[in-house]
PDB file of N, CA and C in Angstrom:
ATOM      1  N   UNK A   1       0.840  -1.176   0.000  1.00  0.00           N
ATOM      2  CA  UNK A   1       0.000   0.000   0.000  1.00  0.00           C
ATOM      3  C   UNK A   1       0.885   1.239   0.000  1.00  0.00           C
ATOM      4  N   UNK A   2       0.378   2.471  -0.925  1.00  0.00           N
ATOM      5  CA  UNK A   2       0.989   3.508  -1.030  1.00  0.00           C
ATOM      6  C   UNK A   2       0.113   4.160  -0.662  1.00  0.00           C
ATOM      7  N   UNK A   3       0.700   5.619   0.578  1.00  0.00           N
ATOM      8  CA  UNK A   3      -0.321   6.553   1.025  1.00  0.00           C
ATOM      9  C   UNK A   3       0.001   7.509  -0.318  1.00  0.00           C
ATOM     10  N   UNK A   4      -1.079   8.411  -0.786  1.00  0.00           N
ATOM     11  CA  UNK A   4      -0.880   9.486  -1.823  1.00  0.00           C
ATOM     12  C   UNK A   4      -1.713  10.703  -1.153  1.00  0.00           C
ATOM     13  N   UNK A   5      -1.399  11.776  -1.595  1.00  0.00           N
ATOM     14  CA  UNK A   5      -1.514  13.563  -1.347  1.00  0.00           C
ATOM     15  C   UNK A   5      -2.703  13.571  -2.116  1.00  0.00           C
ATOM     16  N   UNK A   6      -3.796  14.667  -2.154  1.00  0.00           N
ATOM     17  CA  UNK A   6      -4.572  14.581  -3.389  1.00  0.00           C
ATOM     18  C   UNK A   6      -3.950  15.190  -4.713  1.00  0.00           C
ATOM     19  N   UNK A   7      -2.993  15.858  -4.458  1.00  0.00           N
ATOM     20  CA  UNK A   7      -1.906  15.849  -5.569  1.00  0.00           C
ATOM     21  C   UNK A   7      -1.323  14.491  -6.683  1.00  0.00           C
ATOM     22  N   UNK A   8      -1.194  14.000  -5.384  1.00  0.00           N
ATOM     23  CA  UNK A   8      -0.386  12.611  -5.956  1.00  0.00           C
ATOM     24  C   UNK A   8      -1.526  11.877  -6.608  1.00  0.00           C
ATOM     25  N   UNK A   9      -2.317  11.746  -6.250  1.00  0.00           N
ATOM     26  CA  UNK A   9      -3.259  10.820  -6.544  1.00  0.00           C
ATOM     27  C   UNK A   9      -4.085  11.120  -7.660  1.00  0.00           C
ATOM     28  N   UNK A  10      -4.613  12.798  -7.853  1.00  0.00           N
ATOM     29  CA  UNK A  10      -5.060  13.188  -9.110  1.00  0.00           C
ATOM     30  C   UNK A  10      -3.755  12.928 -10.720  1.00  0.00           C
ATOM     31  N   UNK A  11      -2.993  13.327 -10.348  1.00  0.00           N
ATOM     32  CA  UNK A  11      -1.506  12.934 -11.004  1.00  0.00           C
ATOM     33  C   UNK A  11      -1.549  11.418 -11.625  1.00  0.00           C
ATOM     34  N   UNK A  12      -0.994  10.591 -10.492  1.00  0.00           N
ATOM     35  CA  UNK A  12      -1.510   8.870 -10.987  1.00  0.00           C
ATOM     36  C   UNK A  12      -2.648   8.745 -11.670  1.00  0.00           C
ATOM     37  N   UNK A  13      -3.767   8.795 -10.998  1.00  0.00           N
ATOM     38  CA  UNK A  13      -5.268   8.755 -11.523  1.00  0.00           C
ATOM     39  C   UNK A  13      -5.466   8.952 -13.093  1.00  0.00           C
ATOM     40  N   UNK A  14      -4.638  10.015 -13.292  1.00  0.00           N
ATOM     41  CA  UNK A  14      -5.182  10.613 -14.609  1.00  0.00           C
ATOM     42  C   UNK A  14      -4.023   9.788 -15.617  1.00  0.00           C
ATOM     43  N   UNK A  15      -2.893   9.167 -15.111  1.00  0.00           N
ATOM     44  CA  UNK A  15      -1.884   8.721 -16.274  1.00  0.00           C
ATOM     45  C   UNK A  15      -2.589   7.256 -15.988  1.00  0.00           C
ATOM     46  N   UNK A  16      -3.353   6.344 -15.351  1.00  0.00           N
ATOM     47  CA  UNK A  16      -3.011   5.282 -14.868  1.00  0.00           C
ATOM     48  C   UNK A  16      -4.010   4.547 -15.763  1.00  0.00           C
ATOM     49  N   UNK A  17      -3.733   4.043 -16.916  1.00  0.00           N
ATOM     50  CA  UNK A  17      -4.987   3.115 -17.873  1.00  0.00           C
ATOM     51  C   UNK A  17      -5.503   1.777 -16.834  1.00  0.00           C
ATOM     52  N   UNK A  18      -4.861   1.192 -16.287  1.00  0.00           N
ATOM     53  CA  UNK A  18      -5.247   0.287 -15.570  1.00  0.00           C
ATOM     54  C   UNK A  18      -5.638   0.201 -14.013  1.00  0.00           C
ATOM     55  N   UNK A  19      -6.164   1.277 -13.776  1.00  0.00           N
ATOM     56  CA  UNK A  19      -6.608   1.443 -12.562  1.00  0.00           C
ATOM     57  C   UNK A  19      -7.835   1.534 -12.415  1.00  0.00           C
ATOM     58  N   UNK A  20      -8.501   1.498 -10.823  1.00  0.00           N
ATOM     59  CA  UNK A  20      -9.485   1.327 -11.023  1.00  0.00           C
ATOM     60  C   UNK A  20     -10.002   2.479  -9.375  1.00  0.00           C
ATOM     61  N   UNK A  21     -10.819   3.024  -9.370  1.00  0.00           N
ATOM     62  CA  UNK A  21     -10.567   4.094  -8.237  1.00  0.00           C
ATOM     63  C   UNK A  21     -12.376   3.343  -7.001  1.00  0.00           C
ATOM     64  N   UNK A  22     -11.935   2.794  -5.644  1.00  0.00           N
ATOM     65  CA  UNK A  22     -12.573   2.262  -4.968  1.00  0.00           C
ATOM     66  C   UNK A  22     -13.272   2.921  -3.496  1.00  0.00           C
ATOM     67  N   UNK A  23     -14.512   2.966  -3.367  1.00  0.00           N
ATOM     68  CA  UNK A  23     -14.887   4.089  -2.512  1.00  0.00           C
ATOM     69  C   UNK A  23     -15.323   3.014  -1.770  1.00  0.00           C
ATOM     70  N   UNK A  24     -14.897   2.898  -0.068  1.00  0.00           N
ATOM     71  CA  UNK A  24     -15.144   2.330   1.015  1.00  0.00           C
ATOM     72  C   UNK A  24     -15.976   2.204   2.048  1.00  0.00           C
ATOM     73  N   UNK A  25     -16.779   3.803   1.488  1.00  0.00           N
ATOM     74  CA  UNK A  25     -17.403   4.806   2.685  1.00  0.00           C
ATOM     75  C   UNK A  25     -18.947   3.890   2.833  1.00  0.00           C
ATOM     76  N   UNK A  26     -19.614   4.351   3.440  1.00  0.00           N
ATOM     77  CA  UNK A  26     -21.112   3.587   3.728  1.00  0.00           C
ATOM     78  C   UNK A  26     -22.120   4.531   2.758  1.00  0.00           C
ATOM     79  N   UNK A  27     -23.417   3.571   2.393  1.00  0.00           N
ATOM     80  CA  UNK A  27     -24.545   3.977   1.345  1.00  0.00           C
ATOM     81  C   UNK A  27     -24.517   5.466   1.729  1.00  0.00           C
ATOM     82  N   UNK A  28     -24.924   5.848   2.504  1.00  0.00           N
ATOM     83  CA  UNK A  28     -25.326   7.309   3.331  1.00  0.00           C
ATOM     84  C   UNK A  28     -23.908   8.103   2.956  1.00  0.00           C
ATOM     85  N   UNK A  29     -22.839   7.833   3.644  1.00  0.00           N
ATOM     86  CA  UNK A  29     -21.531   9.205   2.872  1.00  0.00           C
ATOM     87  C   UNK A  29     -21.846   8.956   1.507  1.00  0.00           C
ATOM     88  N   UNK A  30     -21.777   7.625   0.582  1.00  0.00           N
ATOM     89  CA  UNK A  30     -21.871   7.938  -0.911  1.00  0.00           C
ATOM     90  C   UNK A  30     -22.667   9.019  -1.225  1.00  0.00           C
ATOM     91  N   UNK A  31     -23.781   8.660  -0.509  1.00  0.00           N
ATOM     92  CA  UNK A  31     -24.966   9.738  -1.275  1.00  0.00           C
ATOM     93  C   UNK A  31     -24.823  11.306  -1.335  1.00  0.00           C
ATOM     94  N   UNK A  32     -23.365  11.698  -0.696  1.00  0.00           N
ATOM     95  CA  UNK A  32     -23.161  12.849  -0.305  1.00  0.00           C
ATOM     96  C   UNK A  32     -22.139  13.397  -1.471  1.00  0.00           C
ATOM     97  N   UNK A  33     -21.667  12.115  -2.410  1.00  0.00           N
ATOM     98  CA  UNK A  33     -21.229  12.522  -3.279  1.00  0.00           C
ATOM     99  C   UNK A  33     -20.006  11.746  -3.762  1.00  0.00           C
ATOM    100  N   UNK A  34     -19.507  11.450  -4.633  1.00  0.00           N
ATOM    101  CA  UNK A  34     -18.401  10.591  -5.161  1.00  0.00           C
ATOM    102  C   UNK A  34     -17.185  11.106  -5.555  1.00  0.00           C
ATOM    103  N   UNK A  35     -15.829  10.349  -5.907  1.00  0.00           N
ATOM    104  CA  UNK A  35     -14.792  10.754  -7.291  1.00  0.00           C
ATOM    105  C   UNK A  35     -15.622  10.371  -8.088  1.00  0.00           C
ATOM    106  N   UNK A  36     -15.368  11.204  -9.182  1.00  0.00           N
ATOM    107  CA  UNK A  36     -16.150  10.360 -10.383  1.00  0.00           C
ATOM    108  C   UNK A  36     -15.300   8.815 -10.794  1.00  0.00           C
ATOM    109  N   UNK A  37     -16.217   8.290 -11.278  1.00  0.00           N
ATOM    110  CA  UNK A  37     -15.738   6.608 -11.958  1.00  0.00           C
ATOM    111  C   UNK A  37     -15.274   5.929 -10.663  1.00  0.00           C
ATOM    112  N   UNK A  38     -15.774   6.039  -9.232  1.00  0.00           N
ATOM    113  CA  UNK A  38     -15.355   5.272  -8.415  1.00  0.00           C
ATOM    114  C   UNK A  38     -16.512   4.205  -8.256  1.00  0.00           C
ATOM    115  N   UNK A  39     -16.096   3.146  -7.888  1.00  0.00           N
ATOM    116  CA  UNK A  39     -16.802   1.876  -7.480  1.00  0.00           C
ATOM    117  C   UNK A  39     -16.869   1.852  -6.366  1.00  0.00           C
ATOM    118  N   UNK A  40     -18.099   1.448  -5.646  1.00  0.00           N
ATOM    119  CA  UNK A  40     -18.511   1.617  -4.484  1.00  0.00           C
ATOM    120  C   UNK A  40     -18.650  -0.132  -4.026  1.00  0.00           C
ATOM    121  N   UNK A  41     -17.936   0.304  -2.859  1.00  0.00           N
ATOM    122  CA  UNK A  41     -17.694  -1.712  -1.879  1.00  0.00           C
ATOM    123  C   UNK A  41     -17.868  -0.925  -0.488  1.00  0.00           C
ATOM    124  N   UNK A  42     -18.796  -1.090   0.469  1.00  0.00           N
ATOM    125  CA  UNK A  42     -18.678  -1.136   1.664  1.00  0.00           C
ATOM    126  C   UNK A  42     -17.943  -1.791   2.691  1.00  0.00           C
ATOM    127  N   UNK A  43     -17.245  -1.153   3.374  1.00  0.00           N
ATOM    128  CA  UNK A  43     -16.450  -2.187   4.257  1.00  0.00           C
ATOM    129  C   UNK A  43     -16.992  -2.582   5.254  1.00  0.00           C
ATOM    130  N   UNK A  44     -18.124  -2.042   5.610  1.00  0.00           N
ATOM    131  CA  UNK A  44     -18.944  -2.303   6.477  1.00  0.00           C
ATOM    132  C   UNK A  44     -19.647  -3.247   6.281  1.00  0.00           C
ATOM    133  N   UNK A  45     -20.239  -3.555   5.360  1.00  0.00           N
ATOM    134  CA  UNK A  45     -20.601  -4.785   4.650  1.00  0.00           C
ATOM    135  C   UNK A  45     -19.562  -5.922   4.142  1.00  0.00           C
ATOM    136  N   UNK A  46     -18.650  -6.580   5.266  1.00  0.00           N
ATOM    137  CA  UNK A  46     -17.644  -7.162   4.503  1.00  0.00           C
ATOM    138  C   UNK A  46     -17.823  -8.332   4.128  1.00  0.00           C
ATOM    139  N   UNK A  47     -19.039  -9.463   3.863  1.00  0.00           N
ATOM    140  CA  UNK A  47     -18.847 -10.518   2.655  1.00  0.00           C
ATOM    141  C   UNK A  47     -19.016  -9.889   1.350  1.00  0.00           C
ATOM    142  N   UNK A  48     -19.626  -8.634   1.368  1.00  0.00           N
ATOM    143  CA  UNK A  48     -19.961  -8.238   0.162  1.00  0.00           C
ATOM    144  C   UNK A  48     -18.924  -7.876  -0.575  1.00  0.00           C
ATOM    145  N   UNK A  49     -17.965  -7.162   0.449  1.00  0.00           N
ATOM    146  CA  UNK A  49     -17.017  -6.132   0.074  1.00  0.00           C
ATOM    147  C   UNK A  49     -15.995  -7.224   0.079  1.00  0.00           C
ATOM    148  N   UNK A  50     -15.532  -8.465   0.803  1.00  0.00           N
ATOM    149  CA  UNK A  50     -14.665  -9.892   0.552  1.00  0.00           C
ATOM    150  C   UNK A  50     -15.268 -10.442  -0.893  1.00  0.00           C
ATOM    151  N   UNK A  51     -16.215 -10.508  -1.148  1.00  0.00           N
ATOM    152  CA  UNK A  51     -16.761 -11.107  -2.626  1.00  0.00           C
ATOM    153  C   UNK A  51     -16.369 -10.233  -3.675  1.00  0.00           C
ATOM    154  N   UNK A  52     -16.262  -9.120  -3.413  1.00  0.00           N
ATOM    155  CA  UNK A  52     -16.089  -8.014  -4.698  1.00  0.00           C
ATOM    156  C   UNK A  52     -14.116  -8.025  -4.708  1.00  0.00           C
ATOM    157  N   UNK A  53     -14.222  -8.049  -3.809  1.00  0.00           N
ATOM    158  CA  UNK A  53     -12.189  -8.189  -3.699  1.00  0.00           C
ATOM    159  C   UNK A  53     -11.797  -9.221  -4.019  1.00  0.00           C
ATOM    160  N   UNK A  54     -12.506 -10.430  -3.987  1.00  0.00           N
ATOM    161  CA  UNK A  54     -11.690 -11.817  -4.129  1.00  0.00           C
ATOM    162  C   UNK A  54     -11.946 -11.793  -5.837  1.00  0.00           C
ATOM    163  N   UNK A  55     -13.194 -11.027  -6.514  1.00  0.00           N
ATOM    164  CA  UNK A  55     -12.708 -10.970  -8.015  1.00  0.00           C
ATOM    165  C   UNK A  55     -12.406 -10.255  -8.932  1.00  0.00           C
ATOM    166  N   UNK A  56     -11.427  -9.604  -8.056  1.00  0.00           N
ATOM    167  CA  UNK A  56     -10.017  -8.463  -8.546  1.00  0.00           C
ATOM    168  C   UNK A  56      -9.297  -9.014  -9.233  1.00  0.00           C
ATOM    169  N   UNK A  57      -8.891  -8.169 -10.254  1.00  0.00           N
ATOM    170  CA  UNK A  57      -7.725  -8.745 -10.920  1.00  0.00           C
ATOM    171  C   UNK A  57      -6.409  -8.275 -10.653  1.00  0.00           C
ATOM    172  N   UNK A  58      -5.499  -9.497  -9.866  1.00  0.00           N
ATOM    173  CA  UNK A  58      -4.778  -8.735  -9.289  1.00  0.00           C
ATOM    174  C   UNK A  58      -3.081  -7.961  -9.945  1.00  0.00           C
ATOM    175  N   UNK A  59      -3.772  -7.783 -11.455  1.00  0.00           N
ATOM    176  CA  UNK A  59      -2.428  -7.047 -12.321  1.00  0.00           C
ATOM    177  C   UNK A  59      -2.958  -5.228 -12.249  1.00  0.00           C
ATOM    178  N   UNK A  60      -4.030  -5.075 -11.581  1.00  0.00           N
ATOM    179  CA  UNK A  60      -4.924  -4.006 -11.710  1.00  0.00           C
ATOM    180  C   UNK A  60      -3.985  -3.116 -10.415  1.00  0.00           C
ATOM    181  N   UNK A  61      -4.122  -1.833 -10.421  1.00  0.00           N
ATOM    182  CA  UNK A  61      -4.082  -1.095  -9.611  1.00  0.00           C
ATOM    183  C   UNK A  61      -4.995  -0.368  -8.807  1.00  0.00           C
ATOM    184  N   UNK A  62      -5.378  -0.440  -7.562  1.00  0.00           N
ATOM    185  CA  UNK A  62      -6.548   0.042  -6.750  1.00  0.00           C
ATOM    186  C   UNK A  62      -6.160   1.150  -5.960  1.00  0.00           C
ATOM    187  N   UNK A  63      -7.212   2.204  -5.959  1.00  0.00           N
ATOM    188  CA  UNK A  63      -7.178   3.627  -5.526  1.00  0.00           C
ATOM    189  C   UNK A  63      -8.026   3.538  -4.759  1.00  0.00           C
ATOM    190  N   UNK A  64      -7.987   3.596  -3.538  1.00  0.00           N
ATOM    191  CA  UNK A  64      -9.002   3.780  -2.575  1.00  0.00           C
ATOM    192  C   UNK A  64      -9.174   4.647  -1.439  1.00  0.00           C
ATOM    193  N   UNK A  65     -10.608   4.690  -1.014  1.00  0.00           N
ATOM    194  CA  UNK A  65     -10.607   5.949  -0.117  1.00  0.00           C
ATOM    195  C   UNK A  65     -11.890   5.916   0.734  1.00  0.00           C
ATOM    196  N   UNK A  66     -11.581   6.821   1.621  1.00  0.00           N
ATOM    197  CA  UNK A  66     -13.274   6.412   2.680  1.00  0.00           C
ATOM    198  C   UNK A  66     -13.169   8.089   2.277  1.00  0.00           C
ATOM    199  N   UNK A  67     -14.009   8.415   4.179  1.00  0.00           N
ATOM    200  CA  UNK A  67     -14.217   9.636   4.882  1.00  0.00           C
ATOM    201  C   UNK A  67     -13.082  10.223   5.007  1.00  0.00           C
ATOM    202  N   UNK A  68     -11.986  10.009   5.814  1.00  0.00           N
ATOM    203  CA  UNK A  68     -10.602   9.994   6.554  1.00  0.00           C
ATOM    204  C   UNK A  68      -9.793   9.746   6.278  1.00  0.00           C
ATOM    205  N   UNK A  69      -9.750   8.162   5.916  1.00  0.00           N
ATOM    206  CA  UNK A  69      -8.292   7.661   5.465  1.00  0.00           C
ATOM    207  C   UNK A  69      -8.032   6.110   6.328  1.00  0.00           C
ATOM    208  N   UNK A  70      -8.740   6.169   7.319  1.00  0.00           N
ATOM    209  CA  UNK A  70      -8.399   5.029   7.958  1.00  0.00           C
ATOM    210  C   UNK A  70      -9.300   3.702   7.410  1.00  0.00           C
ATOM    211  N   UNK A  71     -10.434   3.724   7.189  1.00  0.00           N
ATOM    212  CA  UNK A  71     -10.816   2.481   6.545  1.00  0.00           C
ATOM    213  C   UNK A  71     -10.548   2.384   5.176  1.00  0.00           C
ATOM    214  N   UNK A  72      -9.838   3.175   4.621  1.00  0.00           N
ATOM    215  CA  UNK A  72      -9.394   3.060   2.815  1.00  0.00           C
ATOM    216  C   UNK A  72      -8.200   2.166   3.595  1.00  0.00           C
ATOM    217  N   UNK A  73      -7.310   3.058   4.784  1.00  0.00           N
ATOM    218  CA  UNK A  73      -5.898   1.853   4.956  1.00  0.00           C
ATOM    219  C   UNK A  73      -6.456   0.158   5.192  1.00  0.00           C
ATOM    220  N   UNK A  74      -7.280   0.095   5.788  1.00  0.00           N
ATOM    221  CA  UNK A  74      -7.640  -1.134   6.529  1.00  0.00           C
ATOM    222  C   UNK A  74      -7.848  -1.919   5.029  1.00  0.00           C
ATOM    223  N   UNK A  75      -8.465  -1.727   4.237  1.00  0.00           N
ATOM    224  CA  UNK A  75      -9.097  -1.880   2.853  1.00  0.00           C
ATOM    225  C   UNK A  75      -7.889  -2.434   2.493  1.00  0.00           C
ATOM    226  N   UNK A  76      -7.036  -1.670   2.140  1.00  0.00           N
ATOM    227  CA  UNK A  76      -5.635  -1.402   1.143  1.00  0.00           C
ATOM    228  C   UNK A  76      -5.233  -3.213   1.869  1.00  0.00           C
ATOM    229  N   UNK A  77      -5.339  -3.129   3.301  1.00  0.00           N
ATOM    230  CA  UNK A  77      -4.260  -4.232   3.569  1.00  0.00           C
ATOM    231  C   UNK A  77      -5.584  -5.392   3.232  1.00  0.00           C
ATOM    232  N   UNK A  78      -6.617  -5.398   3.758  1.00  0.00           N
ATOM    233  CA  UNK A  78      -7.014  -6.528   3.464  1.00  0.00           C
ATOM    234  C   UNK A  78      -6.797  -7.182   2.170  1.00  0.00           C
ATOM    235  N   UNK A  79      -6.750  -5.937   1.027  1.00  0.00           N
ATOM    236  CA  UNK A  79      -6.649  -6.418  -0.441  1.00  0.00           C
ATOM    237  C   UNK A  79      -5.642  -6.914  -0.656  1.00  0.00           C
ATOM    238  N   UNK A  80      -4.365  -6.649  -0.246  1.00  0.00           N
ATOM    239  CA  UNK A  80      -2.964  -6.926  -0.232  1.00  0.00           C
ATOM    240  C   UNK A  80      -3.143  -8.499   0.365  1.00  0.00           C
ATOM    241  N   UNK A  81      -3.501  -8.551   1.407  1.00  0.00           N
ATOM    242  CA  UNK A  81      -3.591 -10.379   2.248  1.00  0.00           C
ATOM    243  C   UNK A  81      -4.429 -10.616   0.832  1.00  0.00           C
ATOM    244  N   UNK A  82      -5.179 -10.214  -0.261  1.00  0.00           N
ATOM    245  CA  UNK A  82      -5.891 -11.219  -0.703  1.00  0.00           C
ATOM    246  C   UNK A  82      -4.970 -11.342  -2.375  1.00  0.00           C
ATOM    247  N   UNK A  83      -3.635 -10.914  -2.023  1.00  0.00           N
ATOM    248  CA  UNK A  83      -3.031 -10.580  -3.252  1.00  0.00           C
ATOM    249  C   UNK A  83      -3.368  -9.423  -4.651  1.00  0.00           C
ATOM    250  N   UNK A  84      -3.819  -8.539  -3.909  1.00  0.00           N
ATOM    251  CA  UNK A  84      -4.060  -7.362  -4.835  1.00  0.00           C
ATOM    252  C   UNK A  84      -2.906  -6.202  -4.409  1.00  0.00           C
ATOM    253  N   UNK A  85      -1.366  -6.735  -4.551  1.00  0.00           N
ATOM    254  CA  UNK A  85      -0.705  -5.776  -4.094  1.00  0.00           C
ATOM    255  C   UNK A  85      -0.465  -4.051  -4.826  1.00  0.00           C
ATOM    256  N   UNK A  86      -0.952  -3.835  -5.974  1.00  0.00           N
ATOM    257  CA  UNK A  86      -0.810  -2.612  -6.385  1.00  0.00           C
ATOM    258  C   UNK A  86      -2.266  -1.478  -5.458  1.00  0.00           C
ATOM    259  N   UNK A  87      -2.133  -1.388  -4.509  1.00  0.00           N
ATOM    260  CA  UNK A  87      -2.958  -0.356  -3.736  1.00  0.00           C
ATOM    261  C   UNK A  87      -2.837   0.906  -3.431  1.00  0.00           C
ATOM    262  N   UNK A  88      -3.619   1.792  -3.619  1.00  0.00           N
ATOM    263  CA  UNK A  88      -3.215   3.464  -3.137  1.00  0.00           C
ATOM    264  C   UNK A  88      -3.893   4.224  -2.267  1.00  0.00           C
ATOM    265  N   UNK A  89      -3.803   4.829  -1.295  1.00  0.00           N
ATOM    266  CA  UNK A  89      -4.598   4.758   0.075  1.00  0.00           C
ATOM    267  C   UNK A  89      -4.503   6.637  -0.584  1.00  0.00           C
ATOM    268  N   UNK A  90      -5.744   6.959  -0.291  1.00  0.00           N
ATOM    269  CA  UNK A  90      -6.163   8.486  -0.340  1.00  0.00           C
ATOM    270  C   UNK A  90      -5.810   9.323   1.035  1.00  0.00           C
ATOM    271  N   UNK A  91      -4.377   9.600   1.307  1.00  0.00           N
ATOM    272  CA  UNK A  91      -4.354  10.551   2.618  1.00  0.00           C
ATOM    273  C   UNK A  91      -5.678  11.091   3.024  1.00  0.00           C
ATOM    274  N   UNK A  92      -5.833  11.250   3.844  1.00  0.00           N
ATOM    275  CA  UNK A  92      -7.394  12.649   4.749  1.00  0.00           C
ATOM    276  C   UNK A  92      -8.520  11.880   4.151  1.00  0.00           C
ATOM    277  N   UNK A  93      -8.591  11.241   2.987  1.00  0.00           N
ATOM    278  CA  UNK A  93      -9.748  10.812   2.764  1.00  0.00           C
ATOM    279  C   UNK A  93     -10.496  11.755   1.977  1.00  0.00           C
ATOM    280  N   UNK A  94     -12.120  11.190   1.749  1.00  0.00           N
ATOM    281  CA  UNK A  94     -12.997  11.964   0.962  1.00  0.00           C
ATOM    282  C   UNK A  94     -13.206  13.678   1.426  1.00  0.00           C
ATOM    283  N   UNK A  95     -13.257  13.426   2.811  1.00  0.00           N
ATOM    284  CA  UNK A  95     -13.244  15.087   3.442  1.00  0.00           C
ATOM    285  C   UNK A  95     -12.257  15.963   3.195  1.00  0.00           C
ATOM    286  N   UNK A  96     -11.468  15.951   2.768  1.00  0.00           N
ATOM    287  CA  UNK A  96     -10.019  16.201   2.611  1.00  0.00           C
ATOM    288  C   UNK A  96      -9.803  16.024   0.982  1.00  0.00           C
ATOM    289  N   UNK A  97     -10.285  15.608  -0.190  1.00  0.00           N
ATOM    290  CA  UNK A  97     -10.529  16.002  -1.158  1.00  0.00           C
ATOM    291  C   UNK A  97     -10.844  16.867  -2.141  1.00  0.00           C
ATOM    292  N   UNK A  98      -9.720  17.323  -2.562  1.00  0.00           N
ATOM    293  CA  UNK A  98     -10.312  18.754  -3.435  1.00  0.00           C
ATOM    294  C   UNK A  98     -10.301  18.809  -4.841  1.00  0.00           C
ATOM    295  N   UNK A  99     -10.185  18.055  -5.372  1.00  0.00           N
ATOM    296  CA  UNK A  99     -11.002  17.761  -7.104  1.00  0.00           C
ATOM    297  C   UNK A  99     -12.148  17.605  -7.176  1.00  0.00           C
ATOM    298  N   UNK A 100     -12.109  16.948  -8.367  1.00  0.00           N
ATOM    299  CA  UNK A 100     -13.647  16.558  -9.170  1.00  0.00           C
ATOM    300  C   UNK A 100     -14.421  15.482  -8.068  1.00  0.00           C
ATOM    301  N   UNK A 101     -15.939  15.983  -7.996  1.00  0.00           N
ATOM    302  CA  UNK A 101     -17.090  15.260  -7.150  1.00  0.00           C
ATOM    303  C   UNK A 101     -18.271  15.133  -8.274  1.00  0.00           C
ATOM    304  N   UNK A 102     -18.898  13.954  -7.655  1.00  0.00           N
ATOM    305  CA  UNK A 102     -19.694  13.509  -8.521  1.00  0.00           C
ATOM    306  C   UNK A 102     -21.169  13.169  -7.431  1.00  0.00           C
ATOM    307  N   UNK A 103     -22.417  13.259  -8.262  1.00  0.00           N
ATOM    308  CA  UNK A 103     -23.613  12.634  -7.121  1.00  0.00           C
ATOM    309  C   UNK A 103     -23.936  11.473  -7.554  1.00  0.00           C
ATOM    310  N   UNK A 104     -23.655  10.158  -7.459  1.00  0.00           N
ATOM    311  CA  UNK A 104     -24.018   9.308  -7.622  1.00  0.00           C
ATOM    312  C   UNK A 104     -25.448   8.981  -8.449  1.00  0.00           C
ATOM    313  N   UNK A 105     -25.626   8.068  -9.581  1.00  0.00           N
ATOM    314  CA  UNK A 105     -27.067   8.140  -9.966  1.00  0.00           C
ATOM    315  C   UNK A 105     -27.256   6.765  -8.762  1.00  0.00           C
TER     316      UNK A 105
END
């Protein structure tokens, strides 16, 4: 797992063809608004969010992020134990985000 700046991460994001950008947060923060093109897995919901990770491909690179920062880290490692080692943890999290937002349809 790599922590990234929202610097860093808009930077990667935008060169990275094989990435894929993963939002952690619960139904209720989504609804408050997204990155655009992020995929939504609850960690709170974790067979759901273990079922959606176990069919990763693990040549892919994953960008992930909550509220904060601390359940994107928790995320990052579980994916890593499940062999998805290319991971990128969003410093501060969604609150702490200052690019492009999206409202979910």
């Amino acid at each position: 797992m790599t922590d990234l700046n929202n610097q860093e991460w808009k930077e990667q994001t935008a060169q990275d063809t094989k990435g894929f950008i993963i939002d952690v947060r619960t139904d209720e923060e989504v609804s408050e608004g997204i990155i655009p093109s992020a995929l939504h897995y609850d960690i709170f919901k974790p067979q759901e969010f273990m079922n959606a990770m176990n069919n990763m491909d693990a040549d892919q690179n994953y960008y992930v992020y909550c509220r904060a920062g601390s359940r994107s880290m928790q995320a990052c490692q579980i994916m890593e134990q499940l062999g998805l080692k290319n991971t990128f943890n969003l410093t501060g999290g969604y609150s702490n985000w200052d690019g492009d937002t999206a409202i979910p349809e």
